[in-house]
C-alpha atoms as a PDB file:
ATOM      1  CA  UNK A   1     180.269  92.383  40.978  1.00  0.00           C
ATOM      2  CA  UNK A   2     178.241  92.725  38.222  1.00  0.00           C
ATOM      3  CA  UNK A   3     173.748  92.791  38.863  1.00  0.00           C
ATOM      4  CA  UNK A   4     171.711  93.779  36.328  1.00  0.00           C
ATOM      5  CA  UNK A   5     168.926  96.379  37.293  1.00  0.00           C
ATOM      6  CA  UNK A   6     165.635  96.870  35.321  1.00  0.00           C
ATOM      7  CA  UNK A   7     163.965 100.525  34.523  1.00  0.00           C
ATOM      8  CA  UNK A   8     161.875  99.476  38.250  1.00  0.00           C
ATOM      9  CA  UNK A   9     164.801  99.039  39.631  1.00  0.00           C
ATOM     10  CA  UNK A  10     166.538 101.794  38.565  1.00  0.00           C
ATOM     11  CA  UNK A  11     164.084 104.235  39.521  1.00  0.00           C
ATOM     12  CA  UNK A  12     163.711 102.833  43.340  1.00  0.00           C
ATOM     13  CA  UNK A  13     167.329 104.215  43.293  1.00  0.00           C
ATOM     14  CA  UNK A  14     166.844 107.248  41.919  1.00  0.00           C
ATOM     15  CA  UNK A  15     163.457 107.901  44.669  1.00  0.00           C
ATOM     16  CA  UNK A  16     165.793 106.812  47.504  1.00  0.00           C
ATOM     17  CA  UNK A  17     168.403 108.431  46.771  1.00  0.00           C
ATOM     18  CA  UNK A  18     166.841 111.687  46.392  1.00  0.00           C
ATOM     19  CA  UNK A  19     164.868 110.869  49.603  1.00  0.00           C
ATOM     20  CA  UNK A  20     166.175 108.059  51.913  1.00  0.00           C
ATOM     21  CA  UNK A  21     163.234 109.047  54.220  1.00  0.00           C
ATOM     22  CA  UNK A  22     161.030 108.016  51.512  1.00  0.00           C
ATOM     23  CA  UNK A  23     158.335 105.862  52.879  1.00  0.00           C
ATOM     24  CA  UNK A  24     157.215 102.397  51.038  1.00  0.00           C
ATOM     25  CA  UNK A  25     153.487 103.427  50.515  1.00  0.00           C
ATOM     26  CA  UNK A  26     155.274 106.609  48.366  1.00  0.00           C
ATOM     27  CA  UNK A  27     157.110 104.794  46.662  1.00  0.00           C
ATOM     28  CA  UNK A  28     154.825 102.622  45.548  1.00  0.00           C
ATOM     29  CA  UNK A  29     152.707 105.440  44.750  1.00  0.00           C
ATOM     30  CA  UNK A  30     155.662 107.068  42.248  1.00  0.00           C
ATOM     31  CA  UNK A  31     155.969 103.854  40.740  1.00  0.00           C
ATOM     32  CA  UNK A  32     152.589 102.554  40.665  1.00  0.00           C
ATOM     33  CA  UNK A  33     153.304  98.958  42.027  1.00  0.00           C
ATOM     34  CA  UNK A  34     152.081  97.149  45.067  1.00  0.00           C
ATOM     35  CA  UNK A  35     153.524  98.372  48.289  1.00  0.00           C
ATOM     36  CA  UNK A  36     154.662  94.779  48.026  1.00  0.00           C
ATOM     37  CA  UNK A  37     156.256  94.199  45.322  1.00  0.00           C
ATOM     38  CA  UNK A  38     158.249  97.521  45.760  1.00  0.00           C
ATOM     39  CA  UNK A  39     159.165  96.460  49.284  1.00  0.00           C
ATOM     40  CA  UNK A  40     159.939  92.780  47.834  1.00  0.00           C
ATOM     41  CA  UNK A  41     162.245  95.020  45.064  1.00  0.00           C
ATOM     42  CA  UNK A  42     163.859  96.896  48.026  1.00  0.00           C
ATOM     43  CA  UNK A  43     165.098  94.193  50.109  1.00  0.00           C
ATOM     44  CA  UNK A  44     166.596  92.427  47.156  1.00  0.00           C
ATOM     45  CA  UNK A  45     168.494  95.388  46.452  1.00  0.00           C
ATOM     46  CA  UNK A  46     169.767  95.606  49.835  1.00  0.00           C
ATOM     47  CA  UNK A  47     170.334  91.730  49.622  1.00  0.00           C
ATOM     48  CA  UNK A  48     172.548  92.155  46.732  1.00  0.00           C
ATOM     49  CA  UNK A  49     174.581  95.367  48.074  1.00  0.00           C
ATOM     50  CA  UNK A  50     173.067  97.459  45.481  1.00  0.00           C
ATOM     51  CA  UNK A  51     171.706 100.195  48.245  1.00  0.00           C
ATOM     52  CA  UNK A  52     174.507  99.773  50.882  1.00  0.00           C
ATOM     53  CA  UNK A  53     172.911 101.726  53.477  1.00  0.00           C
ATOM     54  CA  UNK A  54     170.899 104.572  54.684  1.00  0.00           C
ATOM     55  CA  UNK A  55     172.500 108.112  55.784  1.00  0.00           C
ATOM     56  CA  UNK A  56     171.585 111.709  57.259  1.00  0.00           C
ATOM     57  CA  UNK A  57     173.715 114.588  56.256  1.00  0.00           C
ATOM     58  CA  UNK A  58     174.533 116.675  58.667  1.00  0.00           C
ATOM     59  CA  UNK A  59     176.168 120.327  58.258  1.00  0.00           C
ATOM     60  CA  UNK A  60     179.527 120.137  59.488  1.00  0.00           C
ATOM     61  CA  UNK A  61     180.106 123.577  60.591  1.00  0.00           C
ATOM     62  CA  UNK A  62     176.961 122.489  62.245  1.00  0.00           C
ATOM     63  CA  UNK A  63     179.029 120.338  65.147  1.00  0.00           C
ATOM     64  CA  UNK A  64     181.880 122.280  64.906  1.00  0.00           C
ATOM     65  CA  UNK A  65     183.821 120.568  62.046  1.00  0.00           C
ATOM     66  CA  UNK A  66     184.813 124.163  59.858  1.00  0.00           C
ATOM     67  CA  UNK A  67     187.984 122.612  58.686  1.00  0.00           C
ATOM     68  CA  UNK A  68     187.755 120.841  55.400  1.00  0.00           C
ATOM     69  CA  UNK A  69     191.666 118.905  54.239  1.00  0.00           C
ATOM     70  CA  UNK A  70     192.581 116.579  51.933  1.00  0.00           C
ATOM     71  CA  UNK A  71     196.108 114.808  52.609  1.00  0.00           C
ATOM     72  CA  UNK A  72     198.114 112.794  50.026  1.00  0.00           C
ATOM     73  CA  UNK A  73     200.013 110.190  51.749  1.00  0.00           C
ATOM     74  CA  UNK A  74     202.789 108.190  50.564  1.00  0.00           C
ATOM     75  CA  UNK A  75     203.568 104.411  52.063  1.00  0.00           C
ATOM     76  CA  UNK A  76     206.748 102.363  52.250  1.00  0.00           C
ATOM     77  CA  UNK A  77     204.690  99.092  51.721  1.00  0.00           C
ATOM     78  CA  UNK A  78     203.940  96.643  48.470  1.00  0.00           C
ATOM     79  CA  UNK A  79     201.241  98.262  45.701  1.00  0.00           C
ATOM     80  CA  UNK A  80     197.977  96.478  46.873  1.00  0.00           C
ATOM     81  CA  UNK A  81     198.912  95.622  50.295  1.00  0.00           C
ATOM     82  CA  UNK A  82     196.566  97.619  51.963  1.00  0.00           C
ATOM     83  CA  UNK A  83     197.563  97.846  56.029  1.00  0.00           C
ATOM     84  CA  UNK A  84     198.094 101.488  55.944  1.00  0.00           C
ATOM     85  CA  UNK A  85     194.871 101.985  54.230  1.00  0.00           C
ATOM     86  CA  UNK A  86     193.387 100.146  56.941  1.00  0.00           C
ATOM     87  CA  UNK A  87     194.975 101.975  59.840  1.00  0.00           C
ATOM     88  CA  UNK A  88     193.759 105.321  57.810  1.00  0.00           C
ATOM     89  CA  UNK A  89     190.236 104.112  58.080  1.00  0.00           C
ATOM     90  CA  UNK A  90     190.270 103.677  61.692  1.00  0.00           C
ATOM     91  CA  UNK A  91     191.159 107.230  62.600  1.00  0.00           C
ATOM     92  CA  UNK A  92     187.792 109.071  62.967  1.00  0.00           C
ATOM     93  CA  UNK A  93     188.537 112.581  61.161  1.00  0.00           C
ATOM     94  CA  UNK A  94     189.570 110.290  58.102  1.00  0.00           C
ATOM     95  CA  UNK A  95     185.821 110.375  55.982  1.00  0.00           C
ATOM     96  CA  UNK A  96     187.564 108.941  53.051  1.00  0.00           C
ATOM     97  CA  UNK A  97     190.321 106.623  52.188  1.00  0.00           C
ATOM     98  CA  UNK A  98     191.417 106.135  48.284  1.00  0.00           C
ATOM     99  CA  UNK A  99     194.288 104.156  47.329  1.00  0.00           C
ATOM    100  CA  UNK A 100     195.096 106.692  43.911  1.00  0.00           C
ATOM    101  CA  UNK A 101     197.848 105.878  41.236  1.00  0.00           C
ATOM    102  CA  UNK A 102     200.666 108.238  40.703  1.00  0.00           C
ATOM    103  CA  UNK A 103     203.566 109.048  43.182  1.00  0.00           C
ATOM    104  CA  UNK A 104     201.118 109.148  46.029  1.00  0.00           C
ATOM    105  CA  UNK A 105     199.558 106.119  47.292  1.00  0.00           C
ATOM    106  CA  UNK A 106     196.611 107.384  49.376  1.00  0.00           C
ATOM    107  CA  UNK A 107     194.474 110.178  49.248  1.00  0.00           C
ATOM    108  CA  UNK A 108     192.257 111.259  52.366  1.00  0.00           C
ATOM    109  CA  UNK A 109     189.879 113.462  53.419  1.00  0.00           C
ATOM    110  CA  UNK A 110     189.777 114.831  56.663  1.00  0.00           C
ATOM    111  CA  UNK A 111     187.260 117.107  58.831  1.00  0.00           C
ATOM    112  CA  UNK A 112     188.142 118.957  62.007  1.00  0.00           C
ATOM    113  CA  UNK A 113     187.543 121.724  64.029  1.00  0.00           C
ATOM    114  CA  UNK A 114     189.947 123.919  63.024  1.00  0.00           C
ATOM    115  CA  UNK A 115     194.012 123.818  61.991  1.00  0.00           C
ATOM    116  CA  UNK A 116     195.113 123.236  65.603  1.00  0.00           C
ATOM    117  CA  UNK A 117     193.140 119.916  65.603  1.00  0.00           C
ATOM    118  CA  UNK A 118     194.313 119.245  62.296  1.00  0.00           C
ATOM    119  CA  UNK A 119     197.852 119.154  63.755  1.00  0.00           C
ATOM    120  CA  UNK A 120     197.019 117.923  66.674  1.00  0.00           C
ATOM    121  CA  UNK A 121     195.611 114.306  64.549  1.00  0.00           C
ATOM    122  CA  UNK A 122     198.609 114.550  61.994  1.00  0.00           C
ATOM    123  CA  UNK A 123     201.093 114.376  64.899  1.00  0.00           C
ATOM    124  CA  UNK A 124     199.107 111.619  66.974  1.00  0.00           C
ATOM    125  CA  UNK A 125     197.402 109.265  64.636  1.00  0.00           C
ATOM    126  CA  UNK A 126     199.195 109.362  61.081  1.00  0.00           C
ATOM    127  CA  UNK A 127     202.776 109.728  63.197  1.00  0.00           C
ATOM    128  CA  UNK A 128     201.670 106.000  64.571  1.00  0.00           C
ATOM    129  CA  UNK A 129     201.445 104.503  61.614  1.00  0.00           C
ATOM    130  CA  UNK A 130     204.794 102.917  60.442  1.00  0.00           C
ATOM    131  CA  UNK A 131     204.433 102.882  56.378  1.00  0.00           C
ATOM    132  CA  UNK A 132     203.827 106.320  56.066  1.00  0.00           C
ATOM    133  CA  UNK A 133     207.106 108.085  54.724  1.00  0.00           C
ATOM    134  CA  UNK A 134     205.266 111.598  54.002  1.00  0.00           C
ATOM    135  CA  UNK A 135     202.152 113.662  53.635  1.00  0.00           C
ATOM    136  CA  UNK A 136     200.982 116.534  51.783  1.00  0.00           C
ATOM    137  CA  UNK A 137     198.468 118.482  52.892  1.00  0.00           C
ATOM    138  CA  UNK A 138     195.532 120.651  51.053  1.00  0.00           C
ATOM    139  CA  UNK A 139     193.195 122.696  52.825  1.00  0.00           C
ATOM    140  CA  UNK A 140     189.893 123.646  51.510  1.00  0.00           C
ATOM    141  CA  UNK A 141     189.242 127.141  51.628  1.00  0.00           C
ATOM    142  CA  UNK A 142     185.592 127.303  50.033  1.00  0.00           C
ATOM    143  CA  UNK A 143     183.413 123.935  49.119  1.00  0.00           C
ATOM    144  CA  UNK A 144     181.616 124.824  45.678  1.00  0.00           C
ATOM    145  CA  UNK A 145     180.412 121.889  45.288  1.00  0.00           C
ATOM    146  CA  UNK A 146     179.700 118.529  47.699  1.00  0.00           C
ATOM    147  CA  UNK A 147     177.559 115.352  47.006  1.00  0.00           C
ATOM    148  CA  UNK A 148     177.536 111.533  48.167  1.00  0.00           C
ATOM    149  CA  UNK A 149     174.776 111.370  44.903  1.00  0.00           C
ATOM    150  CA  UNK A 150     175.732 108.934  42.091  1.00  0.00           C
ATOM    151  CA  UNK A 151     174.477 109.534  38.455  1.00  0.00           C
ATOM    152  CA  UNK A 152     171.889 106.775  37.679  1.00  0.00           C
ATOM    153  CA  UNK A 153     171.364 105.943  34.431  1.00  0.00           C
ATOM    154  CA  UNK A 154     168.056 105.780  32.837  1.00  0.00           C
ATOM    155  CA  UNK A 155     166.958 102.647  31.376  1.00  0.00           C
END
């Protein structure tokens, strides 16, 4: 899917995504447009699943979610088939589902309470799906550095 985005354009991304709270009257203001025309510019780019949504971040140690793992998992099924990807997705510790190259075919990322609950959704949820043959698991000791922020280039 390829859209082409102006300079306009390009900076209502950058605003939003440094502030999805960011009200239309300030953006407007930033960009010195019509409250309008930047609202008119907004709903196009939602339209064309430029800006796929708006999010909150929340701390996880906040609600209890300390443990931070990612898990390479390795499927019986065809290259591109997708089903176990699918199932991955539907667990709700999973954040994060990427079908990698190499002699894994999925990498995850999980977040939990702790290693018990960990365990606890390796044993009940990943044992039910059928294509996995094996997992390998890395726990995150210390996050350095965490962002959902995508570089946006400048026009």
């Amino acid at each position: 899917m390829e859209v082409s985005l102006d300079t306009i354009d390009l900076q209502i991304l950058t605003l939003i995504q440094n502030n999805a709270r960011i009200s239309n009257a300030d953006l407007a203001r930033e960009l010195s447009m019509a409250p309008s025309a930047v609202l008119e510019r907004v709903k196009k780019l939602e339209q064309k699943k430029v800006i796929t949504g708006y999010t909150t971040q929340i701390n996880p140690t906040a609600v209890q979610q300390k443990l931070l793992a990612f898990i390479f998992i390795r499927s019986s099924e065809s290259f591109g088939c997708g089903k176990t990807g699918e199932e991955l997705a539907k667990i709700p510790e999973v954040q994060e589902v990427h079908n990698i190259a190499g002699e894994d075919c999925y990498l995850i990322k999980v977040r939990t309470a702790d290693s018990a609950s960990l365990m606890h959704m390796m044993r009940t949820s990943l044992r039910n799906i059928p294509n996995i043959t094996s997992t390998k698991t890395t726990i995150v000791l210390e996050t350095v550095k965490e962002q959902q922020q995508i570089i946006i280039p400048k026009n």
